[in-house]
N, C-alpha and C. Protein backbone atom coordinates (compact mmCIF):
# COMPACT_ATOMS: atom_id res chain seq x y z
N UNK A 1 152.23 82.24 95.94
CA UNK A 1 153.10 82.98 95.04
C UNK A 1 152.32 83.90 94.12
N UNK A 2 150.90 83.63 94.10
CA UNK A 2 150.09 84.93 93.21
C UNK A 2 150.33 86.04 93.33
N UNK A 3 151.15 86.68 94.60
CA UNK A 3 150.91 87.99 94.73
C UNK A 3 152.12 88.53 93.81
N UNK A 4 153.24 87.68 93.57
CA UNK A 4 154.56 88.15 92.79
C UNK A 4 153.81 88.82 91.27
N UNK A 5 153.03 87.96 90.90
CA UNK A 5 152.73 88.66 89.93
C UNK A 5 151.96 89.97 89.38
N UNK A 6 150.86 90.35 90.85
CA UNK A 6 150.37 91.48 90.64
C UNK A 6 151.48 92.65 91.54
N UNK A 7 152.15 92.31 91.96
CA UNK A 7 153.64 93.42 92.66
C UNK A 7 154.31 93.87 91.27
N UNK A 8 154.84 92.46 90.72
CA UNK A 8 155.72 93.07 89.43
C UNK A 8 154.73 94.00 88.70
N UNK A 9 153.67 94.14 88.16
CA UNK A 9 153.06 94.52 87.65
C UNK A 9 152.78 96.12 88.45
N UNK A 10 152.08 96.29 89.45
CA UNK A 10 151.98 97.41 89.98
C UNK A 10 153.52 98.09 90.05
N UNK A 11 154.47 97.68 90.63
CA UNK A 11 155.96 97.96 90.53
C UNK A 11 156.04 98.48 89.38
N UNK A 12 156.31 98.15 88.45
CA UNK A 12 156.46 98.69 86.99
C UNK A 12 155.91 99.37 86.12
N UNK A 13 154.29 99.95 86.63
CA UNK A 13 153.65 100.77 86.36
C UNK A 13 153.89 102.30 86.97
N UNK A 14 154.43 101.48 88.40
CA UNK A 14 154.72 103.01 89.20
C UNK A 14 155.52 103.56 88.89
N UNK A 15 156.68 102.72 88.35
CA UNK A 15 157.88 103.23 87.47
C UNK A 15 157.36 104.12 86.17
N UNK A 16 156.38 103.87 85.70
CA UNK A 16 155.94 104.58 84.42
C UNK A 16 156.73 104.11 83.30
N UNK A 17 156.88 102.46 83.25
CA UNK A 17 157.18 101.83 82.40
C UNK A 17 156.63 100.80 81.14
N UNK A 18 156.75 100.27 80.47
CA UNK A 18 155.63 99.73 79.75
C UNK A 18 156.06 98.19 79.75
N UNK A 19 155.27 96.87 79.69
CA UNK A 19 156.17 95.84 79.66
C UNK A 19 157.46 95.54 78.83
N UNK A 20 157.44 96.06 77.57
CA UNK A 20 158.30 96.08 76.42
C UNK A 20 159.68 97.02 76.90
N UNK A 21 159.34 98.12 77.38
CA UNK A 21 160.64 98.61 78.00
C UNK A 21 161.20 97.99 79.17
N UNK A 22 160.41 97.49 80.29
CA UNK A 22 161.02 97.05 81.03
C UNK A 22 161.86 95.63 80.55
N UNK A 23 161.17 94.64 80.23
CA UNK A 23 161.79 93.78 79.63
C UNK A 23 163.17 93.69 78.75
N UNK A 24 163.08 94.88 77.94
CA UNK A 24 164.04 95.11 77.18
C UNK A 24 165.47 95.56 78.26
N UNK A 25 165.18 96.54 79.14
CA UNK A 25 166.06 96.90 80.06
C UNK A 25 166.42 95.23 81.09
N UNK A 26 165.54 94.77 80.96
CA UNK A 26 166.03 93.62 82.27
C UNK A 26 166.58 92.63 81.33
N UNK A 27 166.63 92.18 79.86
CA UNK A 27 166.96 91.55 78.80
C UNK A 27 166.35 90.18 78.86
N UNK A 28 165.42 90.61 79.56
CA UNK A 28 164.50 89.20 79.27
C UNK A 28 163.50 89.56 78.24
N UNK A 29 162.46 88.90 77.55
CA UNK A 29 161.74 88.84 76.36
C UNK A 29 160.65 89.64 77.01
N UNK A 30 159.76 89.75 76.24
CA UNK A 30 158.03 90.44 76.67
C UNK A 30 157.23 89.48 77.16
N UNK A 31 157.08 88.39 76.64
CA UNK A 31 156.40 86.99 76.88
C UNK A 31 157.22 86.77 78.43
N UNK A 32 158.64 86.88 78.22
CA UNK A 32 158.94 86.68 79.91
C UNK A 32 158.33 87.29 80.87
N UNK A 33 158.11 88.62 80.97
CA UNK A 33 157.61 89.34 81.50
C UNK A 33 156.12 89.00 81.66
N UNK A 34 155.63 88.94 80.92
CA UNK A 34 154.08 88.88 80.71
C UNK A 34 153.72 87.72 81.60
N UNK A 35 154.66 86.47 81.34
CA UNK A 35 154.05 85.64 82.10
C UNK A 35 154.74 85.61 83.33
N UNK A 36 155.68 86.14 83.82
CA UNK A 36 155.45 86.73 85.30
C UNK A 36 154.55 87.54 86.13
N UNK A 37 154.15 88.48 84.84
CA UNK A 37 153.08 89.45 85.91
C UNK A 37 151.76 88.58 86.03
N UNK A 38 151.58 87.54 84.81
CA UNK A 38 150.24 87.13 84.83
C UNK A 38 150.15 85.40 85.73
N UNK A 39 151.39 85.37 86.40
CA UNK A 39 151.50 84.60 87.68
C UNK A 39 151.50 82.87 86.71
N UNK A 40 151.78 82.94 85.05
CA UNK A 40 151.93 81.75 84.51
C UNK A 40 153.56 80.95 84.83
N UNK A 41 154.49 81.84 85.28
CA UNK A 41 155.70 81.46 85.24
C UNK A 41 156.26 82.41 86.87
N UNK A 42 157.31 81.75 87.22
CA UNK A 42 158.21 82.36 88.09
C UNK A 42 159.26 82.69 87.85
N UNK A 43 159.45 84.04 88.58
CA UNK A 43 160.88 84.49 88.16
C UNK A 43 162.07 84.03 88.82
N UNK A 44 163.26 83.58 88.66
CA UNK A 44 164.60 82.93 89.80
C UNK A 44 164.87 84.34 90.00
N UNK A 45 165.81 83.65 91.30
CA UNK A 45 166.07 84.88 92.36
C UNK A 45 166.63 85.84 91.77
N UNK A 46 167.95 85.73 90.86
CA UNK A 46 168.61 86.67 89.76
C UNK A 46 167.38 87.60 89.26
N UNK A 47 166.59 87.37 88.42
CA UNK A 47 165.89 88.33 87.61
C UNK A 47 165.04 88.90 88.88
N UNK A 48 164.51 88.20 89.42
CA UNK A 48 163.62 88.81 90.84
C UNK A 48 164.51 90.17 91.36
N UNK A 49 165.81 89.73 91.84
CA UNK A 49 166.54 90.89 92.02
C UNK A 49 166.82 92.25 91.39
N UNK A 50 166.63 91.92 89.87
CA UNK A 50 167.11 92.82 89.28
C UNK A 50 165.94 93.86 89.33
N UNK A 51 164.79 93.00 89.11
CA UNK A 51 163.44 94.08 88.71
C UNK A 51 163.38 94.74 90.24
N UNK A 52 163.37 94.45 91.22
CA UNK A 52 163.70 94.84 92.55
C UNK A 52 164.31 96.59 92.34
N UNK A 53 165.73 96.15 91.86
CA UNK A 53 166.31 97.21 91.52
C UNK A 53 165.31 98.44 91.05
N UNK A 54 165.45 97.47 89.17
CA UNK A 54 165.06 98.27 88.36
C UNK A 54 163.47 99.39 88.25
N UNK A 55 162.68 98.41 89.71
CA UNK A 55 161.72 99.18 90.21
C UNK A 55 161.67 99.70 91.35
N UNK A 56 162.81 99.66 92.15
CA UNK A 56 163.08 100.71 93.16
C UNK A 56 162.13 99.50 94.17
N UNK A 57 162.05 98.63 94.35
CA UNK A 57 160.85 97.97 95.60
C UNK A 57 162.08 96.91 96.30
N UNK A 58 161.52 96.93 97.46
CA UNK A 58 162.48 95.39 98.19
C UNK A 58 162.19 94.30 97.52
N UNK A 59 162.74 93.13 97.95
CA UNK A 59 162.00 92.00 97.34
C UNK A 59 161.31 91.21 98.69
N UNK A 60 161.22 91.86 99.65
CA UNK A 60 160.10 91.38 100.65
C UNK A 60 159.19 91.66 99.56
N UNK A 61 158.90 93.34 99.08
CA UNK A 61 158.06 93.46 99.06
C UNK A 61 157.03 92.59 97.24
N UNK A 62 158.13 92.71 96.67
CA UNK A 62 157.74 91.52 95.81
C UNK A 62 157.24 90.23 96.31
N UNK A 63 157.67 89.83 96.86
CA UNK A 63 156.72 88.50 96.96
C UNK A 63 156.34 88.42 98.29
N UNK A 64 155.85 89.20 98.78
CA UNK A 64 154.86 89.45 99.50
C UNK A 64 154.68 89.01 101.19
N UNK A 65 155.91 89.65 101.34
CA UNK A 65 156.79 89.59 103.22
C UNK A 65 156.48 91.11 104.03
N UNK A 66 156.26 91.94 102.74
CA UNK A 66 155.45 93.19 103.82
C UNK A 66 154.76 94.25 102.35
N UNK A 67 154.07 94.94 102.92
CA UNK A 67 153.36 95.73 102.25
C UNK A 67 154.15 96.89 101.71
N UNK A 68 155.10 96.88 102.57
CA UNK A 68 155.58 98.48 102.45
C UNK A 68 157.15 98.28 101.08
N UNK A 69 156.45 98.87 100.04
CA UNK A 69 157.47 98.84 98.92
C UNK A 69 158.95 98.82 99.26
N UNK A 70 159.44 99.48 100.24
CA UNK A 70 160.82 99.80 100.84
C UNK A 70 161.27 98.21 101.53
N UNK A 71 160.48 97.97 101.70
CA UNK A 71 160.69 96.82 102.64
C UNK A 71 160.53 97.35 103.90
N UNK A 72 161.38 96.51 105.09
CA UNK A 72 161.71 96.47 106.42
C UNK A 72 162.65 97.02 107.25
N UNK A 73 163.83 96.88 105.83
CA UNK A 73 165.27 97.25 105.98
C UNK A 73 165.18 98.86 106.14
N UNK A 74 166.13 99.48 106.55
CA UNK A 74 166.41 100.88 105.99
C UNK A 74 167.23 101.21 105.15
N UNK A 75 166.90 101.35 103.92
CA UNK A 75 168.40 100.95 102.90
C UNK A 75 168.86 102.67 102.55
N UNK A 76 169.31 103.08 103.46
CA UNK A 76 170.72 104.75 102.73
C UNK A 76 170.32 104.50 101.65
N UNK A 77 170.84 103.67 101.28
CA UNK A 77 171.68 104.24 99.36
C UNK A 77 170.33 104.37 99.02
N UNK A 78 169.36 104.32 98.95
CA UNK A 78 168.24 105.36 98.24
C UNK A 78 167.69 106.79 98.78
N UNK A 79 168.67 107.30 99.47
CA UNK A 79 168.10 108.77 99.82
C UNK A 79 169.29 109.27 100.04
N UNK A 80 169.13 110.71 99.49
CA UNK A 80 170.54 111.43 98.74
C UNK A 80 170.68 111.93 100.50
N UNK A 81 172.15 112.76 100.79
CA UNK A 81 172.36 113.47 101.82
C UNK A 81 172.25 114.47 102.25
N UNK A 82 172.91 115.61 102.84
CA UNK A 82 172.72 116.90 102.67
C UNK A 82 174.07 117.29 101.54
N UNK A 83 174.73 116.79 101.41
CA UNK A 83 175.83 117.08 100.08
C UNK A 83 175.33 116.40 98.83
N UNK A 84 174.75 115.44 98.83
CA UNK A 84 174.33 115.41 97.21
C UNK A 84 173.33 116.63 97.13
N UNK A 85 172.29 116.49 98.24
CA UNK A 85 171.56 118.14 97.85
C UNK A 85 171.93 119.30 97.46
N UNK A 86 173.11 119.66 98.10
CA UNK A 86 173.86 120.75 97.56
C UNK A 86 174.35 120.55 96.56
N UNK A 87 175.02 119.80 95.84
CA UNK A 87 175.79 119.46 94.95
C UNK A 87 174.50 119.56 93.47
N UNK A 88 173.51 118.53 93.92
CA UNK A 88 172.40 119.34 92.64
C UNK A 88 171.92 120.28 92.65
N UNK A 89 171.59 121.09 93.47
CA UNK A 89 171.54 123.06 93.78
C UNK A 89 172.37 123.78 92.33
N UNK A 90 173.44 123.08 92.97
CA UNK A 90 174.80 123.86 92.04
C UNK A 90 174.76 123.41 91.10
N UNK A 91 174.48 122.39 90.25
CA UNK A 91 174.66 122.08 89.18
C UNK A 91 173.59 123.00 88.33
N UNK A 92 172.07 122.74 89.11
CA UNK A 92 170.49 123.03 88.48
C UNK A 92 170.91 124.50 88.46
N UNK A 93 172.04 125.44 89.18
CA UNK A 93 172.19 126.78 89.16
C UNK A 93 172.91 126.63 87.89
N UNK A 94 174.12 126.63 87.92
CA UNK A 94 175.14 126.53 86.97
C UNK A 94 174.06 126.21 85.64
N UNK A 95 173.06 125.25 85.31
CA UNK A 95 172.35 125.16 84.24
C UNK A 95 171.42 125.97 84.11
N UNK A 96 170.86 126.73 84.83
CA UNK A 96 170.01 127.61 84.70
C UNK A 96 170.70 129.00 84.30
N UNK A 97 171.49 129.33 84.77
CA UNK A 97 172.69 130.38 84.71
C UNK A 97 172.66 130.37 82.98
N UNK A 98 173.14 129.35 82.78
CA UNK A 98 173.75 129.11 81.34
C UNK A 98 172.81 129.12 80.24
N UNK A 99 171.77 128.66 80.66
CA UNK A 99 170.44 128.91 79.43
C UNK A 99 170.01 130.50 79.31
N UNK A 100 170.24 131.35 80.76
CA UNK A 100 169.64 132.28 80.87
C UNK A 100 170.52 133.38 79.93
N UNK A 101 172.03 133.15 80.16
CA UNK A 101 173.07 133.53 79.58
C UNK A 101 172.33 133.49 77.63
N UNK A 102 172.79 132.28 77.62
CA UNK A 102 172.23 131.82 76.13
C UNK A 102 171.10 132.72 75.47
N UNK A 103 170.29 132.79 76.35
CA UNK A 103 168.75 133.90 75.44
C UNK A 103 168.97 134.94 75.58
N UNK A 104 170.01 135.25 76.48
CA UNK A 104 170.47 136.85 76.73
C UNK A 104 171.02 137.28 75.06
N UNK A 105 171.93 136.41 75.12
CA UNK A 105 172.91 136.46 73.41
C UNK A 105 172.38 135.64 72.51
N UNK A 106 170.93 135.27 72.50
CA UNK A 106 170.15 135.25 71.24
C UNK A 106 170.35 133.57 70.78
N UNK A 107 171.42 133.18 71.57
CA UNK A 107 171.42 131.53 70.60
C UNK A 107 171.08 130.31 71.75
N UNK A 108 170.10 131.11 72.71
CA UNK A 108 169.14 129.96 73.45
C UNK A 108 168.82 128.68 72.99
N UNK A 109 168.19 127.90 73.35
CA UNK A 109 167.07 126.66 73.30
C UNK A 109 165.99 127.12 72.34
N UNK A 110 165.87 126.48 70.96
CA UNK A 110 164.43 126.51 70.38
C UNK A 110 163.60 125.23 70.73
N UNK A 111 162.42 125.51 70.39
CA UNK A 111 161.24 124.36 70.07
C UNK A 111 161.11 124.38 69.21
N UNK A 112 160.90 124.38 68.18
CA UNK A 112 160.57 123.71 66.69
C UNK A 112 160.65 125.13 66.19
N UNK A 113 161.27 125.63 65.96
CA UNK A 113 162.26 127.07 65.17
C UNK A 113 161.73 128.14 66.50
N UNK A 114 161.05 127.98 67.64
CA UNK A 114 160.49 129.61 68.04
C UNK A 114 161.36 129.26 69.48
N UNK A 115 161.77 130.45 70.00
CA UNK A 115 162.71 130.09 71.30
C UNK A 115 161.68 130.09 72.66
N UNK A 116 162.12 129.27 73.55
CA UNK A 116 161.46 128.74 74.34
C UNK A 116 160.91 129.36 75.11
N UNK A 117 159.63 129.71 75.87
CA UNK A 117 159.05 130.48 76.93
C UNK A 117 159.81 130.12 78.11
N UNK A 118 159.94 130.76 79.63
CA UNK A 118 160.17 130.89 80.47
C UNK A 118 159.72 130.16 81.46
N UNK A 119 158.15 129.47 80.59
CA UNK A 119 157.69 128.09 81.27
C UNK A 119 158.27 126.80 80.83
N UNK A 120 158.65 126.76 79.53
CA UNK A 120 159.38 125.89 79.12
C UNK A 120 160.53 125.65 79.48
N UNK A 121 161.44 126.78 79.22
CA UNK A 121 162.67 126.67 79.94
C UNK A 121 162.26 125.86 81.69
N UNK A 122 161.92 126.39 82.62
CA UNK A 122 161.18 125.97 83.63
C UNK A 122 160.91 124.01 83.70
N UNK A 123 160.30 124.37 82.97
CA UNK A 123 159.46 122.83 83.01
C UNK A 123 161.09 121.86 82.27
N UNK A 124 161.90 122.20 81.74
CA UNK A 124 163.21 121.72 81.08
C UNK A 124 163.79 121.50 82.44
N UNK A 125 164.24 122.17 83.22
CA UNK A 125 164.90 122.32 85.07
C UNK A 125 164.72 121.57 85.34
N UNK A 126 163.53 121.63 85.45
CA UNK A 126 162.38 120.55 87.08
C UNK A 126 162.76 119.41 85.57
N UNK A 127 162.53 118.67 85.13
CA UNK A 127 163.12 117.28 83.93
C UNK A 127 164.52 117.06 84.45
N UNK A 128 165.75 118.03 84.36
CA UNK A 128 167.02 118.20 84.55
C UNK A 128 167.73 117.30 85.75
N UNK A 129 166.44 118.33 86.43
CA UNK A 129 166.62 117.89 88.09
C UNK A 129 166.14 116.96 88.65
N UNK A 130 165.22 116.21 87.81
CA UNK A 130 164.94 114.79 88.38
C UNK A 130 165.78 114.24 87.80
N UNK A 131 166.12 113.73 86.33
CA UNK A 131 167.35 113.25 86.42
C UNK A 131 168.61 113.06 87.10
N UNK A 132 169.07 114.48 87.20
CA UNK A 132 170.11 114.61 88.35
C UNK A 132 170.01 113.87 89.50
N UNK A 133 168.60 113.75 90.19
CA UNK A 133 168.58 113.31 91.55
C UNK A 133 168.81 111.74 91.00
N UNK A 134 168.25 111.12 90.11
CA UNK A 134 168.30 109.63 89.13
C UNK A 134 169.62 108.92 89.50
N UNK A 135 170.33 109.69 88.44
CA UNK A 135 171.53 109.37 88.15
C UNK A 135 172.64 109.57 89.58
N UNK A 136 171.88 110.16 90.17
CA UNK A 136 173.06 110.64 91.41
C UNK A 136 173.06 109.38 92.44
N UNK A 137 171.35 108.75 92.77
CA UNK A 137 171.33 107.66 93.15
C UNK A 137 171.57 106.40 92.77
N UNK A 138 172.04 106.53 91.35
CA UNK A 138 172.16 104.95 90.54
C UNK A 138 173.83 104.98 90.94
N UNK A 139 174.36 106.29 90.69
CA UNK A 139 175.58 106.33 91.20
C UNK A 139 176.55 106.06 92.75
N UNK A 140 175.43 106.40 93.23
CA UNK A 140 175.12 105.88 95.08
C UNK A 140 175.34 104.35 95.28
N UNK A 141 173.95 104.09 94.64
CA UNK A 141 174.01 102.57 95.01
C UNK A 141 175.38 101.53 94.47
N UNK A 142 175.96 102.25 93.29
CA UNK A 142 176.88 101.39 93.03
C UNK A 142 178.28 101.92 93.28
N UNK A 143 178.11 102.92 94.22
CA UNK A 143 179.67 103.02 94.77
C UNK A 143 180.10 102.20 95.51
N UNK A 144 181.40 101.83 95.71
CA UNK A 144 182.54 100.02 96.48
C UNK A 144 181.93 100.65 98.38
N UNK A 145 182.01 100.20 98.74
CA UNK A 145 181.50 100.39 99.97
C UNK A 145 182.87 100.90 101.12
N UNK A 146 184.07 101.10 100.08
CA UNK A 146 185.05 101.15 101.14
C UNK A 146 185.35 102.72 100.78
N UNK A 147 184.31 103.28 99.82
CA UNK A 147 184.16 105.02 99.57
C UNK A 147 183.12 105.59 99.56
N UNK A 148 182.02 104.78 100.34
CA UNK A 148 180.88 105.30 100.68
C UNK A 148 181.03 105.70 101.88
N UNK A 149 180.31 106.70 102.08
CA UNK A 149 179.90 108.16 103.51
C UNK A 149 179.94 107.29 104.71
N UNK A 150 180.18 107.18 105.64
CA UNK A 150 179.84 106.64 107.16
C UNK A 150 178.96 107.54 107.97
N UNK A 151 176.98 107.48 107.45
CA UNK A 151 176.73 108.49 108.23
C UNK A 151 176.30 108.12 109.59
């Protein structure tokens, strides 16, 4: 069972999370956490699952049934379609449209009183748009299965 604890740990780094946030999000303590990654305690299947989730990994691959973070399975609901692609196109347009609009008529996006460069604006998108893709898959995974896509 040693390896559960250096998975959670790598898992949750890849996330670009810190123990204190993750913990807080999974509503277990820091000390919980801590002594899972540091292989003093085990996690039950419930919390095992969740961090699963909450770090995007199988739970083969948590405790240590294959190497490959995804697991074995092929699980859809983590990869958008060709209509969610389109669908964030249009949105990342529609928001880009609208900022561009905005500095046209002067009451744009500031940074700390000076209005934003064109790299900034930029680098704001590509942020936008990972979100978008985020939220589009958290929304995926928890749609009823009797209104999910048949691809």
């Amino acid at each position: 069972m040693a390896v559960i604890g250096k998975r959670l740990k790598l898992a949750r780094e890849n996330k670009r999370l810190t123990q204190i946030e993750a913990a807080k999000i999974l509503g277990i303590s820091n000390g919980t956490l801590s002594g899972y990654e540091r292989n003093y305690r085990d996690p039950d299947t419930g919390i095992l699952d969740r961090m699963a989730d909450l770090y995007d990994v199988s739970l083969d691959y948590l405790i240590g049934k294959t190497d490959n973070p995804q697991g074995t399975s092929n699980n859809r609901l983590t990869e958008l379609n060709e209509k969610d692609e389109r669908d964030i196109a249009k949105r990342m347009e529609k928001m880009k449209k609208d900022l561009a609009e905005a500095k046209a008529e002067g009451d744009g996006l500031n940074y700390m009183g000076e209005p934003m460069s064109p790299e900034a604006i930029e680098s704001l998108l590509e942020a936008l748009e990972h979100a978008e893709r985020i939220a589009t898959l958290a929304n995926k995974k928890y749609t009823p299965k009797k209104y999910r896509d048949k691809d």
